[in-house]
N, C-alpha and C. Protein backbone atom coordinates (compact mmCIF):
# COMPACT_ATOMS: atom_id res chain seq x y z
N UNK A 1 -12.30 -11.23 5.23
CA UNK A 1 -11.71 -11.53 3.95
C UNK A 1 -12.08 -12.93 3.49
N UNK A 2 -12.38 -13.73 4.72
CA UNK A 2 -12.82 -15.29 4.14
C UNK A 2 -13.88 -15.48 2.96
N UNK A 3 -15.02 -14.68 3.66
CA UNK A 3 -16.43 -14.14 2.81
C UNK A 3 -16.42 -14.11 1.09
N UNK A 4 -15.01 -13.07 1.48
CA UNK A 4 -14.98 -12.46 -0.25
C UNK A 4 -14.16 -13.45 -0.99
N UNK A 5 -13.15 -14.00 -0.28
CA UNK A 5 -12.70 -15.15 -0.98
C UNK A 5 -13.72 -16.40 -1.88
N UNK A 6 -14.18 -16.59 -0.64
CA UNK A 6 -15.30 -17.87 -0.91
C UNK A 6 -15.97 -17.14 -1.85
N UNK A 7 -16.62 -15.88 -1.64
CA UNK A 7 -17.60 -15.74 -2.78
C UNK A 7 -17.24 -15.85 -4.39
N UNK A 8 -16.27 -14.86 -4.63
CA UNK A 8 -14.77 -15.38 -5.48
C UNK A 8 -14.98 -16.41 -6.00
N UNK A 9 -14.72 -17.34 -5.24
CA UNK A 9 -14.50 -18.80 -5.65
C UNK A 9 -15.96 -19.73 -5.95
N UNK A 10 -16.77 -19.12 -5.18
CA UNK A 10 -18.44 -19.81 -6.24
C UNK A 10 -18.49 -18.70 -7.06
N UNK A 11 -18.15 -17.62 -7.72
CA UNK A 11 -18.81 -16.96 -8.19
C UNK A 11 -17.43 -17.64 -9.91
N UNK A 12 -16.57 -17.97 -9.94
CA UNK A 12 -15.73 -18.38 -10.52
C UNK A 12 -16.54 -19.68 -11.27
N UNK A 13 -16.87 -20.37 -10.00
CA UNK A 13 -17.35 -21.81 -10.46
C UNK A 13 -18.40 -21.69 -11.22
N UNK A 14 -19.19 -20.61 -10.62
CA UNK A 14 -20.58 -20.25 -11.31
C UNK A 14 -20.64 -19.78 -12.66
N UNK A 15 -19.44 -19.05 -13.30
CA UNK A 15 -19.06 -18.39 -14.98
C UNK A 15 -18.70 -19.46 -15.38
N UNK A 16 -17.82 -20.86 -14.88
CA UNK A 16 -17.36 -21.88 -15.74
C UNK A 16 -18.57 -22.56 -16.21
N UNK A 17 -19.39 -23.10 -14.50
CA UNK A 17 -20.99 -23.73 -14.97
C UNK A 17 -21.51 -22.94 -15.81
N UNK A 18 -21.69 -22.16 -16.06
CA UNK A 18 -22.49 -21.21 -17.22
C UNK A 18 -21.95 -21.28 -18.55
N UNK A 19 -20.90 -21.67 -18.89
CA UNK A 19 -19.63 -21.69 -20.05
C UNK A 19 -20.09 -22.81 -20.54
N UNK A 20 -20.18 -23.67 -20.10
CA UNK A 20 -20.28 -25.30 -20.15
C UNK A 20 -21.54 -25.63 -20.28
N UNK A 21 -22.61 -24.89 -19.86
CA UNK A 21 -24.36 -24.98 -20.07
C UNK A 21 -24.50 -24.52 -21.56
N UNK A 22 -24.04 -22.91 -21.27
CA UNK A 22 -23.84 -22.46 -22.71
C UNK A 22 -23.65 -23.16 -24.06
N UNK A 23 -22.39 -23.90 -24.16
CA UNK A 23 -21.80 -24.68 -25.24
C UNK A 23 -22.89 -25.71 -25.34
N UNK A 24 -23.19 -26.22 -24.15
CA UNK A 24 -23.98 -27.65 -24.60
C UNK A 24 -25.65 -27.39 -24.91
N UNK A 25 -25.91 -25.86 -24.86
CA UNK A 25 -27.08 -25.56 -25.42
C UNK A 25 -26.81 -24.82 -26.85
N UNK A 26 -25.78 -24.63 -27.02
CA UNK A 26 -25.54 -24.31 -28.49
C UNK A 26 -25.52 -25.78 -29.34
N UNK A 27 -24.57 -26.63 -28.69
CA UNK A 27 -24.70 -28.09 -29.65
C UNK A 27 -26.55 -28.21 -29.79
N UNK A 28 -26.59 -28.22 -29.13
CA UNK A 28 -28.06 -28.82 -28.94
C UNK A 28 -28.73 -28.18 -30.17
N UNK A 29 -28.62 -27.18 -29.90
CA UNK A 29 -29.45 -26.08 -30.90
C UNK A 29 -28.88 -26.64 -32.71
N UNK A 30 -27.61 -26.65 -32.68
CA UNK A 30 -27.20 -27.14 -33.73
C UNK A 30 -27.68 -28.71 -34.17
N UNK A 31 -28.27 -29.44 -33.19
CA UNK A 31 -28.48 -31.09 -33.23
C UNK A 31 -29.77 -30.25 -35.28
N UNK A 32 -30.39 -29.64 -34.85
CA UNK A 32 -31.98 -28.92 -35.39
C UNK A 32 -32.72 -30.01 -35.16
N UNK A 33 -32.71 -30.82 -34.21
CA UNK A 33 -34.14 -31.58 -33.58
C UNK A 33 -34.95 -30.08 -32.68
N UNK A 34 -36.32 -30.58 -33.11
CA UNK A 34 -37.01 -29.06 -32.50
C UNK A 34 -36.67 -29.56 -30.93
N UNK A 35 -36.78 -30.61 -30.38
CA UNK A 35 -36.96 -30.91 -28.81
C UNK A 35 -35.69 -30.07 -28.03
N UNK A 36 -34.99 -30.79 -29.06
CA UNK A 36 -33.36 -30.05 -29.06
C UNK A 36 -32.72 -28.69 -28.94
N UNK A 37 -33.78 -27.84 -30.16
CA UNK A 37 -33.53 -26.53 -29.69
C UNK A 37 -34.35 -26.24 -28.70
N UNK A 38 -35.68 -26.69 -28.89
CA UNK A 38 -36.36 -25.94 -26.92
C UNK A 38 -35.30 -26.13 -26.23
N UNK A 39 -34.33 -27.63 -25.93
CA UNK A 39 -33.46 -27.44 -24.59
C UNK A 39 -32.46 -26.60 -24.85
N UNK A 40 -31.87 -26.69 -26.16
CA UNK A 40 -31.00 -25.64 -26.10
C UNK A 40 -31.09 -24.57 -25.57
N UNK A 41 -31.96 -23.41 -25.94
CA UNK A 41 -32.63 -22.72 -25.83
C UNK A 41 -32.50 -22.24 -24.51
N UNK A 42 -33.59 -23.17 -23.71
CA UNK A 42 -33.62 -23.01 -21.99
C UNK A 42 -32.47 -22.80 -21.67
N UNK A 43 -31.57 -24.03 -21.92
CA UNK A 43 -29.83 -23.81 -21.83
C UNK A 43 -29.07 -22.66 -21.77
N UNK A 44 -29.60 -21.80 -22.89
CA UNK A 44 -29.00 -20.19 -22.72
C UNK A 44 -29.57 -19.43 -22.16
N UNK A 45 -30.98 -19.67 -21.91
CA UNK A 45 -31.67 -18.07 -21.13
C UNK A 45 -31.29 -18.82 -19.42
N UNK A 46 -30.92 -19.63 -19.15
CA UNK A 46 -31.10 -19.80 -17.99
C UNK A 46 -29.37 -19.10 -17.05
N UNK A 47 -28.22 -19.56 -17.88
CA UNK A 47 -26.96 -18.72 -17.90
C UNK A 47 -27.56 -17.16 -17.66
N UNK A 48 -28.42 -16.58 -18.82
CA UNK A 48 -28.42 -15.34 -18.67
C UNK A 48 -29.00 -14.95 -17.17
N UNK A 49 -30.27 -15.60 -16.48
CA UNK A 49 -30.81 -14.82 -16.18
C UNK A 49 -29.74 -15.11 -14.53
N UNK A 50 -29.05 -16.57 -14.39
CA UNK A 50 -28.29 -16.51 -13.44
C UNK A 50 -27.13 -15.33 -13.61
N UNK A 51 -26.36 -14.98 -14.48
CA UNK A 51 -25.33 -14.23 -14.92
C UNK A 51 -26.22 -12.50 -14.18
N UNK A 52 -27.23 -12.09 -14.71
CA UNK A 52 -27.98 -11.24 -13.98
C UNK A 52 -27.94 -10.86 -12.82
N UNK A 53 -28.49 -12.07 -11.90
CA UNK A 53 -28.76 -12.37 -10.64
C UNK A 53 -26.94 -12.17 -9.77
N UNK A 54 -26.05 -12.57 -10.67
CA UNK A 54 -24.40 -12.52 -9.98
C UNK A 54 -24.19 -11.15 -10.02
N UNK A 55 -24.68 -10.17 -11.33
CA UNK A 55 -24.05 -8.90 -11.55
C UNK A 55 -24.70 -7.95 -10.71
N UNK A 56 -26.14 -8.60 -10.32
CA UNK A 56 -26.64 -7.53 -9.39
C UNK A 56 -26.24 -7.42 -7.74
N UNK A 57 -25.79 -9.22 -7.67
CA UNK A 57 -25.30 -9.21 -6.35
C UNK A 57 -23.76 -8.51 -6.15
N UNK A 58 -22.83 -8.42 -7.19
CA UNK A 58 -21.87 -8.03 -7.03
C UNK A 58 -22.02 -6.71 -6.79
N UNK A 59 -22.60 -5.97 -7.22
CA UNK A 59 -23.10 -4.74 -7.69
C UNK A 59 -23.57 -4.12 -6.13
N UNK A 60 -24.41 -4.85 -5.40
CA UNK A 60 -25.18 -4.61 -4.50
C UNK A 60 -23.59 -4.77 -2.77
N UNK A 61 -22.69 -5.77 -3.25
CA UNK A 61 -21.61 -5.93 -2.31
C UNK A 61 -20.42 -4.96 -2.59
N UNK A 62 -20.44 -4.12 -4.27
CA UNK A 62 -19.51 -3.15 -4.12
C UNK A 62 -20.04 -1.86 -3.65
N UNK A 63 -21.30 -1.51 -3.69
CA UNK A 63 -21.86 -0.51 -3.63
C UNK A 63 -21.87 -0.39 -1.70
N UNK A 64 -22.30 -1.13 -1.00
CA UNK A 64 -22.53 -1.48 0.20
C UNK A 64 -21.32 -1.35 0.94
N UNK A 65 -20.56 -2.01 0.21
CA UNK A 65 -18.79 -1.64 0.68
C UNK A 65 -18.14 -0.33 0.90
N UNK A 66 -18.61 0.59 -0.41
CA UNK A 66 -18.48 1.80 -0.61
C UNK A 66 -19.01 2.53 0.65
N UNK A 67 -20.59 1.82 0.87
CA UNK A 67 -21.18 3.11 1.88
C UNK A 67 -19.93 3.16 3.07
N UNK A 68 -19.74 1.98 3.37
CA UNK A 68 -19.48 1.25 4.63
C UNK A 68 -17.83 2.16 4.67
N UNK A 69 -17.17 2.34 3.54
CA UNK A 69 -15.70 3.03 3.82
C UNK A 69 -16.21 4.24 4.30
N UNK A 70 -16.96 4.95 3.22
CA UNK A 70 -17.20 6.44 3.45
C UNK A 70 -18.12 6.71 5.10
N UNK A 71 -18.71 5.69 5.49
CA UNK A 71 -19.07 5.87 6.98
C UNK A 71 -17.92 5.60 7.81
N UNK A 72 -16.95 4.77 7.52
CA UNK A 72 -15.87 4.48 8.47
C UNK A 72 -14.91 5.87 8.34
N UNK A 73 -14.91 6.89 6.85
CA UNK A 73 -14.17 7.56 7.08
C UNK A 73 -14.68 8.89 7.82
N UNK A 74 -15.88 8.66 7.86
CA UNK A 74 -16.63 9.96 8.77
C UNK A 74 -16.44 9.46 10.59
N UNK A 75 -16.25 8.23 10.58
CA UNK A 75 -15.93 7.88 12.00
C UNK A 75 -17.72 7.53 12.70
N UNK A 76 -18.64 7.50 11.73
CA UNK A 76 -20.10 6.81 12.09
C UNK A 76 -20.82 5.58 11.89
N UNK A 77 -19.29 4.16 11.91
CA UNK A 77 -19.56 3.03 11.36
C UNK A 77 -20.59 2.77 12.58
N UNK A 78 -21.15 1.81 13.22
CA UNK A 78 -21.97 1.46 14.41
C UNK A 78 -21.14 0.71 15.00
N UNK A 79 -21.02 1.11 16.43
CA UNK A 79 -19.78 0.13 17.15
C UNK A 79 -20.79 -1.05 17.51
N UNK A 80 -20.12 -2.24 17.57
CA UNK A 80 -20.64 -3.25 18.36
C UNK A 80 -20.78 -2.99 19.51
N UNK A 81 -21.93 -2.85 19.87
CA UNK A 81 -22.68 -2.91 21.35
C UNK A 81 -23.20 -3.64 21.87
N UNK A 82 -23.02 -5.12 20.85
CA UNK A 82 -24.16 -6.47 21.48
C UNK A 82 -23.20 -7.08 22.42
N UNK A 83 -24.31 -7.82 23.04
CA UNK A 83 -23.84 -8.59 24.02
C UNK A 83 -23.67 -9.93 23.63
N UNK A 84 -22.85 -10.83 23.64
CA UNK A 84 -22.85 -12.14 23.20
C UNK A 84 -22.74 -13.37 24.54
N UNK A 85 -23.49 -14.46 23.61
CA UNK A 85 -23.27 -15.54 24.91
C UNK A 85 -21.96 -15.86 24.93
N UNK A 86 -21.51 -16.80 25.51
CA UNK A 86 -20.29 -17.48 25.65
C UNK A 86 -19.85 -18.04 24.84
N UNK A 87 -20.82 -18.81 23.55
CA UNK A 87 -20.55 -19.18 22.68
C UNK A 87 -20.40 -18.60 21.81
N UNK A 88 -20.22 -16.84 21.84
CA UNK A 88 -20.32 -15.93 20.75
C UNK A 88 -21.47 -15.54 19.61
N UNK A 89 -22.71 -16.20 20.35
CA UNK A 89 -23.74 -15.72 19.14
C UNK A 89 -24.80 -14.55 20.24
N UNK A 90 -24.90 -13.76 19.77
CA UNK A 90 -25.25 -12.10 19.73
C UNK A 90 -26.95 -12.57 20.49
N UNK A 91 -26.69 -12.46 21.90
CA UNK A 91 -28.26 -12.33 22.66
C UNK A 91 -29.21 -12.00 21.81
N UNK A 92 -30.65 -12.46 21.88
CA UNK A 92 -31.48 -11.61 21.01
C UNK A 92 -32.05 -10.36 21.78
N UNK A 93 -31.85 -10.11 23.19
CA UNK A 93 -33.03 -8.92 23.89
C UNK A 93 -31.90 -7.85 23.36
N UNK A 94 -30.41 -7.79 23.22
CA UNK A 94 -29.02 -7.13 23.06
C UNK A 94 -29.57 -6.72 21.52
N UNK A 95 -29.51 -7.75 20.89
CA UNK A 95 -29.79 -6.60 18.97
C UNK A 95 -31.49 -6.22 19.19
N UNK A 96 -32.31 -6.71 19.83
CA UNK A 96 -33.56 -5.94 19.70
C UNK A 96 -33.53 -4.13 20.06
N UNK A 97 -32.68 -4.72 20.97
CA UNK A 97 -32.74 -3.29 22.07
C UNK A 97 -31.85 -2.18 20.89
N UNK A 98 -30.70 -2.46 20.47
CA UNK A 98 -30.08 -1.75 19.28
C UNK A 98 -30.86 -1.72 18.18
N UNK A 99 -31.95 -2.79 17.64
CA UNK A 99 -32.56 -2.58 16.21
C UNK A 99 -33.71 -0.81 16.88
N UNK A 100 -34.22 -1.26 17.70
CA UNK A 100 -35.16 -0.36 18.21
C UNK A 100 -34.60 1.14 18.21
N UNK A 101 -33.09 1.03 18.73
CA UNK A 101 -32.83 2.26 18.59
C UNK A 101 -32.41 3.05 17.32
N UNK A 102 -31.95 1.96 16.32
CA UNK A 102 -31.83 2.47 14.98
C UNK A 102 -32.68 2.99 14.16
N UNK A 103 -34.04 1.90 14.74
CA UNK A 103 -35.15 2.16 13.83
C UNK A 103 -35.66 3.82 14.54
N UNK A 104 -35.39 3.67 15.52
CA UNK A 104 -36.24 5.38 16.02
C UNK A 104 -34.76 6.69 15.42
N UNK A 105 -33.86 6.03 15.08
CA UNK A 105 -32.57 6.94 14.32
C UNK A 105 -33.23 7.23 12.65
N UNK A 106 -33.82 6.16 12.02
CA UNK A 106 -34.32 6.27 11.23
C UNK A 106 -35.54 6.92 10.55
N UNK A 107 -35.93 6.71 11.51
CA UNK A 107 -37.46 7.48 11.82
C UNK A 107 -37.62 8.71 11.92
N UNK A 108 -36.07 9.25 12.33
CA UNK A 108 -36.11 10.74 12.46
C UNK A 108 -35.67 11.44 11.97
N UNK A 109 -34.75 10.69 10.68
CA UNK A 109 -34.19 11.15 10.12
C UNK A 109 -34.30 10.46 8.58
N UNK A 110 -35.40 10.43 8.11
CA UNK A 110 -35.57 9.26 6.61
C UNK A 110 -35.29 9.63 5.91
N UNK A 111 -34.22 10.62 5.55
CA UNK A 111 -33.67 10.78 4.38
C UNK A 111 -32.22 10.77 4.50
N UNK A 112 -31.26 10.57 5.56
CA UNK A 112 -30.10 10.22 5.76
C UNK A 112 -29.53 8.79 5.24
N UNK A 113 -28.83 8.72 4.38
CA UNK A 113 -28.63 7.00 4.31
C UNK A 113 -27.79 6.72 5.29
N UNK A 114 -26.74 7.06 6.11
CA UNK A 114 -26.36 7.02 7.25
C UNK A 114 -27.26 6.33 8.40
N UNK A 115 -28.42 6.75 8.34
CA UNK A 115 -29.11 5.88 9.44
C UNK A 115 -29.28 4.58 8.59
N UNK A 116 -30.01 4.71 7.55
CA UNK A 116 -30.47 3.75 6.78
C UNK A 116 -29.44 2.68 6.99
N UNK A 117 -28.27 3.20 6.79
CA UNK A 117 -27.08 1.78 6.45
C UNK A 117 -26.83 1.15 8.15
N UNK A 118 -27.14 1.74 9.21
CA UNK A 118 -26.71 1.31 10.51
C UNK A 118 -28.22 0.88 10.98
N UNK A 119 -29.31 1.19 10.21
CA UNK A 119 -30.86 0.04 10.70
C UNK A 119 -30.26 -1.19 9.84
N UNK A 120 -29.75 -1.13 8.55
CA UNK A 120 -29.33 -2.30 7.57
C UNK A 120 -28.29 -3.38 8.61
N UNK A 121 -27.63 -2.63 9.45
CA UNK A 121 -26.97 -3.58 9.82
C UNK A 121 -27.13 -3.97 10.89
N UNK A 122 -28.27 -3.78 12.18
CA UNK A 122 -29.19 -3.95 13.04
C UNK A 122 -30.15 -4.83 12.78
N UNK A 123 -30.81 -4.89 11.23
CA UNK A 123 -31.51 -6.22 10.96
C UNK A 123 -30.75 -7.22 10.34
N UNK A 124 -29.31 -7.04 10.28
CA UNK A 124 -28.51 -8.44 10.06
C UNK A 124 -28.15 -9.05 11.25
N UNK A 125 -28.00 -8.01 12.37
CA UNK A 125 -27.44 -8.47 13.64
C UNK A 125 -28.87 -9.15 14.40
N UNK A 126 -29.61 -8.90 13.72
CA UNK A 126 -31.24 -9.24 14.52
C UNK A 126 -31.29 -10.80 13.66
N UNK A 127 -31.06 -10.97 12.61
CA UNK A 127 -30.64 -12.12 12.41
C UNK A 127 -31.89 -12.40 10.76
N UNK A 128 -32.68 -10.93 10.73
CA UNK A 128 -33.42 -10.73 9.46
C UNK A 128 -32.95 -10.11 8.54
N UNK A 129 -32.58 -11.49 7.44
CA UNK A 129 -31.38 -10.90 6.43
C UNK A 129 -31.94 -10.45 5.32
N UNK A 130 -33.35 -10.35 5.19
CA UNK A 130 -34.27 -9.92 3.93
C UNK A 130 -34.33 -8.15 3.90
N UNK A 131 -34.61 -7.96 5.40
CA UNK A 131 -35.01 -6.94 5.85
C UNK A 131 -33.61 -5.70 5.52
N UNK A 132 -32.98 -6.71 5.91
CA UNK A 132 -31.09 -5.66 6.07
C UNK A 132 -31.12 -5.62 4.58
N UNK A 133 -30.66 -6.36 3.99
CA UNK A 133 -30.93 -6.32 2.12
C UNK A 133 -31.97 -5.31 1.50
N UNK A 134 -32.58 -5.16 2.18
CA UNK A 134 -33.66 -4.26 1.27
C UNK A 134 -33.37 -2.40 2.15
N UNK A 135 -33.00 -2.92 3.44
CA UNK A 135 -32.97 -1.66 4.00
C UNK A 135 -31.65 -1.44 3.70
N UNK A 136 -30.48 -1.69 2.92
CA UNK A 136 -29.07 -1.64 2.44
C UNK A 136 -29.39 -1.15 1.39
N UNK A 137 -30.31 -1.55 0.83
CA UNK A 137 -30.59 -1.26 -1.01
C UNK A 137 -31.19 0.32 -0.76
N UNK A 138 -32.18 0.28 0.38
CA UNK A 138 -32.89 2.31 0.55
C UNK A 138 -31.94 2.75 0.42
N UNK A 139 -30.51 2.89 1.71
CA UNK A 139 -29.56 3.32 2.02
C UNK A 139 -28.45 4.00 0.53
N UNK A 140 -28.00 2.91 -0.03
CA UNK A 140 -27.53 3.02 -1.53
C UNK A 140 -28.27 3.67 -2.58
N UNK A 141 -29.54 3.61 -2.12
CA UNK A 141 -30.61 4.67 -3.02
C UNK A 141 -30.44 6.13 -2.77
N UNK A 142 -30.70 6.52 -1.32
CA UNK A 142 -30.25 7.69 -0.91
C UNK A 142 -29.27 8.35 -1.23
N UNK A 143 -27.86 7.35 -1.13
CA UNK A 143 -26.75 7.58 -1.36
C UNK A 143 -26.48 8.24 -2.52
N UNK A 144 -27.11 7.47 -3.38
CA UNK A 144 -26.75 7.86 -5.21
C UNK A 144 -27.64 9.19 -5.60
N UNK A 145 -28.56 9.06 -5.17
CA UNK A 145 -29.73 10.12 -5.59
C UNK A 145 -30.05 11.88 -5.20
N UNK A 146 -29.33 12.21 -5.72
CA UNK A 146 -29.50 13.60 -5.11
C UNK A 146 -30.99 14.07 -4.36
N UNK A 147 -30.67 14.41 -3.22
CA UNK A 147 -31.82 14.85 -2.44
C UNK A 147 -32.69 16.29 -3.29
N UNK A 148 -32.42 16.47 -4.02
CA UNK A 148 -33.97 17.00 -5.14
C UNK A 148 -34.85 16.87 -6.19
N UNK A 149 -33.56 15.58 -6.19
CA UNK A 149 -34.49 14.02 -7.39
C UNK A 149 -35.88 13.01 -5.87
N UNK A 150 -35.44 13.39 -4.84
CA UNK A 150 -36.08 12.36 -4.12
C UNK A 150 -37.00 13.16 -3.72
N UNK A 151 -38.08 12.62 -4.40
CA UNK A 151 -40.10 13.54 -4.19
C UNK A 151 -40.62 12.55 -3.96
């Protein structure tokens, strides 16, 4: 719950900064010095394209959430099986040995998002957060897409 809080709370800060860019690229625009409206200008597309970038991430953490209930309510979330040091950070031979087995879960089954979402969370535990993101995003693809739209 910390996660979603915090995010919350930059994502709050982030609509005010945007509020406040906004206005002061509208003055600007109103100054009608041309230099003025170029910055103005920048001023507003740059809100937009961050405002974008928030709606897709939100988008991408409700959707992901979703998978994650409906796997918990089938009872096929992925138990933690890593091994951790003493200091609590997750061996690496412990998530290799689990990414390996997800990825051959996947492999055998590439049209399940079920696997998809438990390789997604095998390359977060592996500590490759590009990889889990994009293999979260297949997963949510699957999910949404009726299997006779997917050719």
């Amino acid at each position: 719950m910390k996660s979603r809080t915090g995010f919350l709370v930059l994502a709050a800060a982030l609509l005010i900064t945007f509020a406040v860019v906004v206005s002061e690229g509208v003055q600007l625009i109103a100054t009608g010095d041309p230099a003025g409206i170029g910055i103005g200008v920048c001023a507003l597309v740059i809100p937009a394209i961050g405002g974008w970038f928030l709606w897709h991430t939100v988008q991408f953490g409700r959707r992901s959430e979703l998978l994650a209930r409906e796997l918990d309510a089938e009872g096929g979330l992925p138990a933690d099986e890593l091994v951790r040091t003493p200091g609590g950070r997750i061996d690496r031979a412990s998530a290799d040995a689990v990414f390996a087995r997800r990825q051959a879960e996947a492999e055998a089954a590439p049209d399940d998002w079920r696997v998809w979402f438990r390789l997604a969370v095998a390359y977060a535990d592996a500590g490759d957060t590009p990889r889990a993101r994009r293999t979260m995003q297949h997963a949510i693809r699957l999910h949404t897409t009726p299997a006779a739209e997917r050719v």
